[in-house]
Protein backbone atom coordinates (compact mmCIF):
# COMPACT_ATOMS: atom_id res chain seq x y z
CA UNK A 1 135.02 153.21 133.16
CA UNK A 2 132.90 154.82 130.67
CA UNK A 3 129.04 155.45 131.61
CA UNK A 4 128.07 154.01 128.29
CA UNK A 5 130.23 150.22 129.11
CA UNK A 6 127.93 147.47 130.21
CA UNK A 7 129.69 145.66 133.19
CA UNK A 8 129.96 142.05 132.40
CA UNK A 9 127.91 139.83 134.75
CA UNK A 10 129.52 138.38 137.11
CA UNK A 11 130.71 134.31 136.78
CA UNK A 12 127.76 131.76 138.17
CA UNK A 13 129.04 130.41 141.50
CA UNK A 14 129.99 127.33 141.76
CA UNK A 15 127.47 124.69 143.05
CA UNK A 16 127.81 124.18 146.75
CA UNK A 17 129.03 120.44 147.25
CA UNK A 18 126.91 120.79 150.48
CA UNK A 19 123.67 121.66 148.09
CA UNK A 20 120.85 119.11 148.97
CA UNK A 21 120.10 116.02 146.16
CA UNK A 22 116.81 117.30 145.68
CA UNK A 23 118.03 121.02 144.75
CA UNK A 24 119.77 119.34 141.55
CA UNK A 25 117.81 118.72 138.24
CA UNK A 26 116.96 115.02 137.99
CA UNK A 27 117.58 113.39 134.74
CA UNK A 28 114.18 112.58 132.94
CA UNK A 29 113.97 108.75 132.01
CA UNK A 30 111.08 106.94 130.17
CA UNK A 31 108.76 106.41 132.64
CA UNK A 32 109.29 109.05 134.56
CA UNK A 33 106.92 111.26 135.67
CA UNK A 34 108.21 114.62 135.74
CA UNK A 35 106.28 117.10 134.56
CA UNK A 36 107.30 118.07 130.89
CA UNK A 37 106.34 121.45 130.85
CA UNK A 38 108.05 122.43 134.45
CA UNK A 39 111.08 119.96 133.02
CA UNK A 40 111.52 122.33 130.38
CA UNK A 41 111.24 125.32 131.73
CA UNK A 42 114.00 124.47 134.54
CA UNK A 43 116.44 123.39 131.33
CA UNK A 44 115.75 126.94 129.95
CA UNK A 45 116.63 128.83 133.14
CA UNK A 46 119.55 126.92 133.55
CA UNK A 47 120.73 127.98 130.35
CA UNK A 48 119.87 131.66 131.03
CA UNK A 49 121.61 131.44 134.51
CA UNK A 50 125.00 130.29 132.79
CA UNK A 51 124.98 133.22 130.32
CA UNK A 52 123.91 135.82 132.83
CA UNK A 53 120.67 136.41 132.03
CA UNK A 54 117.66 137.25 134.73
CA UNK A 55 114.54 135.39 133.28
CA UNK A 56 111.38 134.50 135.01
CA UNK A 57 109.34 132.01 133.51
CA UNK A 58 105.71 131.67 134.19
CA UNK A 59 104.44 128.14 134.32
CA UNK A 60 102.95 128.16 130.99
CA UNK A 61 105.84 129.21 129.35
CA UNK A 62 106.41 125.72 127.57
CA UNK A 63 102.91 124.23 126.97
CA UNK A 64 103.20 120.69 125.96
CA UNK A 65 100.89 118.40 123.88
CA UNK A 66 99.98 114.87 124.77
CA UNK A 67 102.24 112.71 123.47
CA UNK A 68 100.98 111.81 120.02
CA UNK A 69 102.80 108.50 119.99
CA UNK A 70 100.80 106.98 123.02
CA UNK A 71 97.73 108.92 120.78
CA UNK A 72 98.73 106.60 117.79
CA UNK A 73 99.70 103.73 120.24
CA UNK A 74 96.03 103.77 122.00
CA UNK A 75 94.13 104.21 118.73
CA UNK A 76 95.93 101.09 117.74
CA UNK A 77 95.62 99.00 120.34
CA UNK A 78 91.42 99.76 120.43
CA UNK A 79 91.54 98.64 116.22
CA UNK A 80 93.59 95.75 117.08
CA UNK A 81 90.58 94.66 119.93
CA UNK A 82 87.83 95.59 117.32
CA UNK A 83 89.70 93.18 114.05
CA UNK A 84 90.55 90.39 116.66
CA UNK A 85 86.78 90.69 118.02
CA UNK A 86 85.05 90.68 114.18
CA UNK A 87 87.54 88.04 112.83
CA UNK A 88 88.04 85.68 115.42
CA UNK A 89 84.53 83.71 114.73
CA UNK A 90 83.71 82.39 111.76
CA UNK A 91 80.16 82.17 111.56
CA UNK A 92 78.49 79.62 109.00
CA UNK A 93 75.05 80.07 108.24
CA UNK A 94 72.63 76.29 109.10
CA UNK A 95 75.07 75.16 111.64
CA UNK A 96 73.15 75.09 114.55
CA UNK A 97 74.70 74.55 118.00
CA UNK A 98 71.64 73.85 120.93
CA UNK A 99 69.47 74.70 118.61
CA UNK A 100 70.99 78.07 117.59
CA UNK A 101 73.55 78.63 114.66
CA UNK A 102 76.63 78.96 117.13
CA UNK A 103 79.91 80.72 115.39
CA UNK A 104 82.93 78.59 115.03
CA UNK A 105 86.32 79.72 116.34
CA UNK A 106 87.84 80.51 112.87
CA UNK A 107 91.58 78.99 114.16
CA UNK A 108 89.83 75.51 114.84
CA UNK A 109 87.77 75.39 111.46
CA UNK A 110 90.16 76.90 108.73
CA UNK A 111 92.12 74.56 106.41
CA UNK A 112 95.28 75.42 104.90
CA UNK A 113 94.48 76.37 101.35
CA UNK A 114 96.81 75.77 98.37
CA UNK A 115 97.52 77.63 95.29
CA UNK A 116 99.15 77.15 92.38
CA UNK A 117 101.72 79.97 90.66
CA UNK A 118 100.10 81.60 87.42
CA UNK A 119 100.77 83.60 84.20
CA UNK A 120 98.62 86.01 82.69
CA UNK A 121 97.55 83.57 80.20
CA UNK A 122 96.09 81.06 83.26
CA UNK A 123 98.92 78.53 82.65
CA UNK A 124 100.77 77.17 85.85
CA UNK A 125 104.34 78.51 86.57
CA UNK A 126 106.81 75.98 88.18
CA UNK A 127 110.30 75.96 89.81
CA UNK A 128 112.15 79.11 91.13
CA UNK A 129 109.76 82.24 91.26
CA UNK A 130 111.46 85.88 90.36
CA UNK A 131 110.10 88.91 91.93
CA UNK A 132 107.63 90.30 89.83
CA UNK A 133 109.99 93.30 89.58
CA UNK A 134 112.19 91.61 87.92
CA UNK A 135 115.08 91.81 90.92
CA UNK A 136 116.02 89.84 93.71
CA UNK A 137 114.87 85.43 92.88
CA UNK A 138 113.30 83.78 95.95
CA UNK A 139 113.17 80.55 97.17
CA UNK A 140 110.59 78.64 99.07
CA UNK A 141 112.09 76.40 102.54
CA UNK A 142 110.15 74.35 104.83
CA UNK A 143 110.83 71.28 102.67
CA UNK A 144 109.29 72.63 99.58
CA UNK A 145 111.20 72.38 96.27
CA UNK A 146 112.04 74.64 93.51
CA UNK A 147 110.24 72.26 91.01
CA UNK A 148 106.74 71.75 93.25
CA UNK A 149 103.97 73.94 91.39
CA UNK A 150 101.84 74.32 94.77
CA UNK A 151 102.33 75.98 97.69
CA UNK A 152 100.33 77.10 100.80
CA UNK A 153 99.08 80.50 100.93
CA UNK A 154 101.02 81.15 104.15
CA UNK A 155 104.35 80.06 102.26
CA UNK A 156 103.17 82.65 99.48
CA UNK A 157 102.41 85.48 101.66
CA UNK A 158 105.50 85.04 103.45
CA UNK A 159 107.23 85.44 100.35
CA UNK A 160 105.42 87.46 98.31
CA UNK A 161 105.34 91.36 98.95
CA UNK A 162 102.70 91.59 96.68
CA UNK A 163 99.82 88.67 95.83
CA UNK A 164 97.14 88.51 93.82
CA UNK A 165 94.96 85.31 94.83
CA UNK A 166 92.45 84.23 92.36
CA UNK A 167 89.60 81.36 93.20
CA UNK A 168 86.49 80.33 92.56
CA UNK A 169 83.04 81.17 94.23
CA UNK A 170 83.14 79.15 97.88
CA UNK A 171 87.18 78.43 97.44
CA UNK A 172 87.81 80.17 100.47
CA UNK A 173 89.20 83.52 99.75
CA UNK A 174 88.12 85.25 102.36
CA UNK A 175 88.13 82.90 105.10
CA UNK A 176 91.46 83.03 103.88
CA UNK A 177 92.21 87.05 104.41
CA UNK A 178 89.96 86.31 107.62
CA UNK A 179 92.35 84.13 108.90
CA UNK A 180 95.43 86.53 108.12
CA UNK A 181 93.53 89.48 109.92
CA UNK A 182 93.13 88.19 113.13
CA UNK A 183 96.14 86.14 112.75
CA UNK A 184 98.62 89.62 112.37
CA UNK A 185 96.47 90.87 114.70
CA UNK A 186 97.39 88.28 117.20
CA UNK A 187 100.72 88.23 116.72
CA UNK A 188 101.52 91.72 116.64
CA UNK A 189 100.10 92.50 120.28
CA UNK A 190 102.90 89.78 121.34
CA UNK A 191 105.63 91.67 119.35
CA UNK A 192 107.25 88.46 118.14
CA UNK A 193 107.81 87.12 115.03
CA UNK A 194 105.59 84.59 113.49
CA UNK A 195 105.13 81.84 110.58
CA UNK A 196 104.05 84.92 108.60
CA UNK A 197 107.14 86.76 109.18
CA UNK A 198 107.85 90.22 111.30
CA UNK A 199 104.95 91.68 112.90
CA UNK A 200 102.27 93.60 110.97
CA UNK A 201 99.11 95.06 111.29
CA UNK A 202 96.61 94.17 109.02
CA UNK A 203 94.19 96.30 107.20
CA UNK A 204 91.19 94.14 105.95
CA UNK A 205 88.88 95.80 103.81
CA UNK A 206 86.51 95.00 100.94
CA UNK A 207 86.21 96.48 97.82
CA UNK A 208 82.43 96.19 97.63
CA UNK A 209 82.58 98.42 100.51
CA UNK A 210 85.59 100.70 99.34
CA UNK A 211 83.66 101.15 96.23
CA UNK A 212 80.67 102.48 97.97
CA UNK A 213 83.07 104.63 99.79
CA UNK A 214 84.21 106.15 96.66
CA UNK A 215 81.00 106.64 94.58
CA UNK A 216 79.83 108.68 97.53
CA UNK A 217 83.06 110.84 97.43
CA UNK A 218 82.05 111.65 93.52
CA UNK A 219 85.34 108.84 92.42
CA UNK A 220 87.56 110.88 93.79
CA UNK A 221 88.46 109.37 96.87
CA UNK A 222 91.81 107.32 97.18
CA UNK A 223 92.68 103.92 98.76
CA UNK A 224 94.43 105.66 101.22
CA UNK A 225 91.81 108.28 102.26
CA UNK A 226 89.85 105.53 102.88
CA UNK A 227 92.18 103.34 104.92
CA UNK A 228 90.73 103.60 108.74
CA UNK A 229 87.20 104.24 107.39
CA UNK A 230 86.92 101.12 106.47
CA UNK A 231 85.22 99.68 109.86
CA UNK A 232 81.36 99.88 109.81
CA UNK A 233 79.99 101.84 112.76
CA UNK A 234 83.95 102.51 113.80
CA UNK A 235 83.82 106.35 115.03
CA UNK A 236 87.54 106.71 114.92
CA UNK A 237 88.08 106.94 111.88
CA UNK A 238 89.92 110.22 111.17
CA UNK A 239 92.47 109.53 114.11
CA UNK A 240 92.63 105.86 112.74
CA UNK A 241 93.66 107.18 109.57
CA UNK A 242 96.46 108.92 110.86
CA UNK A 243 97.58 106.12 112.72
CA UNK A 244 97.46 103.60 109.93
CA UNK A 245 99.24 106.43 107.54
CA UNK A 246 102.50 105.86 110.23
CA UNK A 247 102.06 102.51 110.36
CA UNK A 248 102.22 102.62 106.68
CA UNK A 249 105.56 104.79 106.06
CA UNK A 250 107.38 102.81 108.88
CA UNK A 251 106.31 99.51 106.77
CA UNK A 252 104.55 97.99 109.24
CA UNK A 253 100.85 97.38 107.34
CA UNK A 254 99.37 94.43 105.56
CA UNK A 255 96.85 95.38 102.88
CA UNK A 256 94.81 92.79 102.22
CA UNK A 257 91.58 93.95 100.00
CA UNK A 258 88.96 91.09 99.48
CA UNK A 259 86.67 90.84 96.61
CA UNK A 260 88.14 92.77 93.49
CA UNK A 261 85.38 91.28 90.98
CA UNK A 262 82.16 92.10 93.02
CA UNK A 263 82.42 95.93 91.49
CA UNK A 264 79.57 95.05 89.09
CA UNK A 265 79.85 97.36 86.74
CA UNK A 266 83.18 97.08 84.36
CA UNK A 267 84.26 100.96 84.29
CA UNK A 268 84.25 101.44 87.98
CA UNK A 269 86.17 98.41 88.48
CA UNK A 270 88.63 99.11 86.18
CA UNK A 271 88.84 102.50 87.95
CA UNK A 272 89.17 100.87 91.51
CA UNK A 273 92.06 98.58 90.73
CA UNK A 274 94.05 101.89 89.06
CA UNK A 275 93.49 103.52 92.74
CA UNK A 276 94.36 99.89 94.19
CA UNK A 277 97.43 100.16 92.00
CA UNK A 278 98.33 103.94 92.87
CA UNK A 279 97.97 102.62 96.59
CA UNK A 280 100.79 99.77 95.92
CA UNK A 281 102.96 102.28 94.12
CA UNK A 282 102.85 104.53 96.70
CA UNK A 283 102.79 102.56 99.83
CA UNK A 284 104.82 99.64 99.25
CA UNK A 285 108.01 100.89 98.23
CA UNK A 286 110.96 98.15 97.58
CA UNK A 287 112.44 99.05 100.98
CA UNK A 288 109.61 99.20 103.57
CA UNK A 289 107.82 96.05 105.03
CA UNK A 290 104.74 96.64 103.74
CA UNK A 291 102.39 93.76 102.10
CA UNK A 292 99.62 93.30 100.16
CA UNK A 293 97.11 90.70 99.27
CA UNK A 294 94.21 90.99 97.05
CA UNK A 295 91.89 88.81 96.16
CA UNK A 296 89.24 87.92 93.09
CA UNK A 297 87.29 85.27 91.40
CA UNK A 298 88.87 83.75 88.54
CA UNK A 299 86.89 85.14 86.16
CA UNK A 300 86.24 88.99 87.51
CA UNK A 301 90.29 89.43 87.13
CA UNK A 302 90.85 88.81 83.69
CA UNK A 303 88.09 91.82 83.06
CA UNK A 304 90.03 94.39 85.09
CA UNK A 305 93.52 93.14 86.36
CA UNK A 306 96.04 94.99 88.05
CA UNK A 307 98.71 96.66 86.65
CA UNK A 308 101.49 96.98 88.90
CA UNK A 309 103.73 94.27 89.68
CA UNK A 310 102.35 91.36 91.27
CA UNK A 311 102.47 87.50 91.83
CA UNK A 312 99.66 85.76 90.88
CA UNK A 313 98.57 82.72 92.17
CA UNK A 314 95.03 80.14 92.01
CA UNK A 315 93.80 78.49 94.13
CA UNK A 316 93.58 74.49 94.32
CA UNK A 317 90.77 72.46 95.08
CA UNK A 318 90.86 70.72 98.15
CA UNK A 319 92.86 67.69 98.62
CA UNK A 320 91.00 64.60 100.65
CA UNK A 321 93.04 65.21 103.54
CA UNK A 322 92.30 69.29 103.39
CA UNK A 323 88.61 67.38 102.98
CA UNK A 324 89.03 65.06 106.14
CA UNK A 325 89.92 67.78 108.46
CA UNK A 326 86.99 69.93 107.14
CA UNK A 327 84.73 66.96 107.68
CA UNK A 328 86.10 66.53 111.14
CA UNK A 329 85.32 70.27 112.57
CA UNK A 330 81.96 70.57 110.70
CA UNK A 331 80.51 67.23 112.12
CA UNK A 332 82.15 68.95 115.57
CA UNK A 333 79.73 72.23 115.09
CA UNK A 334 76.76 69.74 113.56
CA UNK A 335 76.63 67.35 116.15
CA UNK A 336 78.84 68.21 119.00
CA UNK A 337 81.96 66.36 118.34
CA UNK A 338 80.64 62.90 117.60
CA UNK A 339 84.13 61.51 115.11
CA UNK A 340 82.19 58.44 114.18
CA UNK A 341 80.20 60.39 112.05
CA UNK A 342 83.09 62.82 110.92
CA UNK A 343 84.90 59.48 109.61
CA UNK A 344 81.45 58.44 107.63
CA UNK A 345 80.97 61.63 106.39
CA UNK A 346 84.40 61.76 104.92
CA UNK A 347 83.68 58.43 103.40
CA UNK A 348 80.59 59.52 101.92
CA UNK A 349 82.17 62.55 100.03
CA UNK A 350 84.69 60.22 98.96
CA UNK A 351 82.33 58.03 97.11
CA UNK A 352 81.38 61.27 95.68
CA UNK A 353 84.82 61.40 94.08
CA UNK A 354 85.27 57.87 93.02
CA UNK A 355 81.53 58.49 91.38
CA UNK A 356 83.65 60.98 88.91
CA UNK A 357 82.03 64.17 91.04
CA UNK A 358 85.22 65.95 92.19
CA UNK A 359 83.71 69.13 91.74
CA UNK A 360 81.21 68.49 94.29
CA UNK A 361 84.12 68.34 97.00
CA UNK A 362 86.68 70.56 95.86
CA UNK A 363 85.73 74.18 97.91
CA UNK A 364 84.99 74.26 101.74
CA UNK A 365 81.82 76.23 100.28
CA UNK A 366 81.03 72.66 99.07
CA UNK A 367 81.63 70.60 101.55
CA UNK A 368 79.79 72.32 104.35
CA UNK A 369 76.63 72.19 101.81
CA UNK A 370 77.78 68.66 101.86
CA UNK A 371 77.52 67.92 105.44
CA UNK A 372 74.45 69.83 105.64
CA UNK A 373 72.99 68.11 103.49
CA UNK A 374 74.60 64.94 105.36
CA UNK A 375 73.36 65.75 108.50
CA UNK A 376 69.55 66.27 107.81
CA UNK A 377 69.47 63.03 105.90
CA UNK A 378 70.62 61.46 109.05
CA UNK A 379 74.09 60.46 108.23
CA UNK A 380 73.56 59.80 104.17
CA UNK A 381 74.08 61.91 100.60
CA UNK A 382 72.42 60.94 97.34
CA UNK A 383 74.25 59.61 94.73
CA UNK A 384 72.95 60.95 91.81
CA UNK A 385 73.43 64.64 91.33
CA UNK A 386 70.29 65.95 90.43
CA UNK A 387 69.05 64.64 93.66
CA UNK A 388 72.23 65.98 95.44
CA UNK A 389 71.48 69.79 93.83
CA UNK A 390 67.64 69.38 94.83
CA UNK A 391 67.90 68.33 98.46
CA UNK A 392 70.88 70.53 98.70
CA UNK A 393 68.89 73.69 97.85
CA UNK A 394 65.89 72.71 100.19
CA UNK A 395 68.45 72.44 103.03
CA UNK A 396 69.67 76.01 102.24
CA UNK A 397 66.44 77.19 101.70
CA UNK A 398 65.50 75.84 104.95
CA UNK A 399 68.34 77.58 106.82
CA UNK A 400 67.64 81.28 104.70
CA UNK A 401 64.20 80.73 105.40
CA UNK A 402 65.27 80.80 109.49
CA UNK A 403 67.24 83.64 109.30
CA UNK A 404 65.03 85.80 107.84
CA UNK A 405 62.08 84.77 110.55
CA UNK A 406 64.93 85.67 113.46
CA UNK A 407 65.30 89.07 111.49
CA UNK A 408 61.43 89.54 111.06
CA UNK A 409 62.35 89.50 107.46
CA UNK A 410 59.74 88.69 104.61
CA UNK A 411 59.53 84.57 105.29
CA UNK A 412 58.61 83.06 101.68
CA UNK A 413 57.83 79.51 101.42
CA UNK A 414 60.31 76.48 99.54
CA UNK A 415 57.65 76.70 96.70
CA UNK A 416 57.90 80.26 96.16
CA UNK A 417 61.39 80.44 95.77
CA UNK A 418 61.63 77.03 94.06
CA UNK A 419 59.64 79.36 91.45
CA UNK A 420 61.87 82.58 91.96
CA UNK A 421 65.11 80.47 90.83
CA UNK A 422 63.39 78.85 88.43
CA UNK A 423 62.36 82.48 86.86
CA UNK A 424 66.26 84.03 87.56
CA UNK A 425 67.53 80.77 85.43
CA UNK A 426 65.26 81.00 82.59
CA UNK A 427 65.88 84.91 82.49
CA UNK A 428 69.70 84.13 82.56
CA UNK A 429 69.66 81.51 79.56
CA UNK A 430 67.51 83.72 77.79
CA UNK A 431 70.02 86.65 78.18
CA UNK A 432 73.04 84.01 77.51
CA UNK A 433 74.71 85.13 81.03
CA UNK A 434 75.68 83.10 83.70
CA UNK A 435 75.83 85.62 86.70
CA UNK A 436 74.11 88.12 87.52
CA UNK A 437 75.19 91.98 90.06
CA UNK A 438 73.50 92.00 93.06
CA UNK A 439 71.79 95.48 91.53
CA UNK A 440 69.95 93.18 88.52
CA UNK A 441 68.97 90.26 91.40
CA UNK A 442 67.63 93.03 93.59
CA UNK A 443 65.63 94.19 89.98
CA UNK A 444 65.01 90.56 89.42
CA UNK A 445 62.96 90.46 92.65
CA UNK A 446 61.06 93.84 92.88
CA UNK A 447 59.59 92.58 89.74
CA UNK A 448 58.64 89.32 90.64
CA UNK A 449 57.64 89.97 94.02
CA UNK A 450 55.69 93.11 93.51
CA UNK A 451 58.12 95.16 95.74
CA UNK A 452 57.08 92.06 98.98
């Protein structure tokens, strides 16, 4: 043999059939608790044994990471508990419960809303709906037909990848997106599916909020930059992001952005529905499972809609059975579940009606001013309207005026601001307007008040 040959190594011998269990490597199985690191390290010397090789591995030769799935899986399951904890109440200012305003559990006081189908031009669409995109037709089941006009928001949403839901001021918009948060929420921890289809988490944010959000960041901040920084005080927010992001591209997220008309001013909300548009484009592709909901007063939309494709839908005024159940669960929080009075109280808002004032009971914003009202007058309304606004407004008044001595806020009397709103309407007839930001109110009252 030449001196310069390299002697091949010799074969591995064969395992001893006598060798003990324990000497053999165990398979690793999920749950297991083998050590990853030492697991991997006895793979590679295996390897290197077959082949010949003499290796000695020190025990930090394979470092391994925490698992960043039970990372994402933790920070999820901690969101989850904070959106089920801030949307499971749904607290109404001047119901008082012993004497305290007690919050009501939102799944015992929310009423099915119903919305109506609509065109760009405000004009009802009935019969078979075609995806906004112009592909695949759908259908609605449950006993609705093809030629009905009005359907329940759940119905929409679980038809509709995209929704725009428009409504008037009190029509329950965002009881409405409450209700969806904690209900995803809910119903994902069980890992079932639900009346609103497969399993999603939600991500409930407002745009007043987002907006803020983005001024700070100079407008140059995107929807999804922001997305797990939307939770006041929440100090996860950069690991939250990353979570949401893969909850996002395996199309498992709801989007459901509240508010679209309270951007005051007209140039920054035409900018935040482009970055609420790039956001759609982006994240709900025509494959994934993604939804979105976003929602707007009537008005506010037509200013600066979106552009991408979306169904868009109104919202109806309450029916008198949606009315009736209302009644019943306010009267509940008012008076502690007395249904004699729930069944007068729904009788006086129907005289209401048959009095030709529909529009007095057609929000739930309206009818629990209704059964305020109702309540202090000991189990009566007024029948004319004027005296219906007046005694209406002292009742709120009231209730403001009890909130702001449990905050140690400024308390100012029912005269004073009898004379503030008299003021803020003369100044908005005078300006031919008939609402007003929350920056020109806040103006409005430094200069009336002196800065009190």
């Amino acid at each position: 043999m030449r001196e310069d040959s390299v002697e091949p190594p010799p074969p591995p011998a064969e395992p001893s059939s006598s060798a003990s269990p324990s000497s053999a490597m165990p398979p690793l199985q999920a749950g297991s608790s083998i050590d990853a690191s030492a697991r991997a390290r006895d793979i590679y010397s295996g390897i290197a044994n077959l082949i010949g090789l003499q290796i000695n591995l020190g025990p930090n030769a394979f470092p391994i990471e925490p698992s960043s799935v039970a990372i994402h899986d933790e920070v999820i399951d901690r969101y989850l508990d904070r959106i089920i904890a801030d949307n499971g109440d749904l607290a109404i200012p001047g119901l008082p419960m012993s004497g305290r305003r007690a919050p009501l559990r939102l799944e015992s006081i929310y009423v099915t809303l119903r919305a109506s189908y609509t065109n760009r031009m405000g004009g009802i669409v009935r019969g078979a709906q075609t995806d906004r995109s112009g592909a695949t037709p759908f259908w609605f089941e449950d006993g609705l037909t093809t030629g009905e006009a009005s359907f329940s928001l759940q119905d929409a949403f679980r038809k509709e990848r995209r929704l725009v839901v428009l409504g008037d001021p009190g029509s329950g918009k965002t009881t409405a997106l409450q209700w969806l948060t904690y209900r995803l929420a809910t119903e994902y921890r069980t890992g079932g599916s639900n009346e609103l289809g497969s399993p999603r988490i939600p991500i409930f944010l407002r745009a007043s909020v987002y907006l803020k959000a983005w001024l700070e960041h100079r407008r140059t901040y995107p929807l999804s930059a922001f997305v797990g920084h939307h939770l006041p005080g929440y100090s996860e927010g950069a690991a939250l992001n990353a979570a949401l992001q893969k909850v996002l591209q395996d199309g498992r997220a709801v989007l459901l952005l509240d508010g679209l008309d309270e951007v005051a001013d007209l140039k920054d909300r035409y900018d935040i529905a482009r970055e609420v548009d790039r956001f759609l484009d982006e994240r709900l592709k025509a494959a994934d499972g993604n939804r979105a909901v976003i929602t707007s007063r009537i008005v506010g939309y037509s200013v600066a809609e979106l552009k991408t494709d979306a169904a868009l839908m109104t919202i109806e005024p309450l029916t008198p059975a949606s009315v009736d159940a209302l009644c019943r669960v306010l009267m509940i929080a008012l008076r502690g579940g007395d249904s004699g009075e729930a069944a007068k109280l729904s009788v006086a808002v129907a005289r209401l009606r048959e009095k030709g004032y529909a529009d007095l009971v057609s929000t739930p914003l309206l009818v629990t001013i209704l059964a305020l009202v109702y309540n202090e007058r000991g189990g009566e309304l007024p029948t004319r309207r004027l005296a219906l606004y007046s005694l209406a407004i002292d009742v709120l008044v009231d209730r403001w005026s009890e909130r702001a001595r449990e905050r140690g806020d400024v308390d100012f009397s029912t005269q004073e601001i009898w004379i503030l709103f008299a003021s803020l309407a003369a100044e908005m007839l005078d300006r031919s307007v008939v609402r007003v930001s929350e920056t020109d109110l806040n103006q409005f009252l430094e200069r009336r008040t002196n800065g009190r």
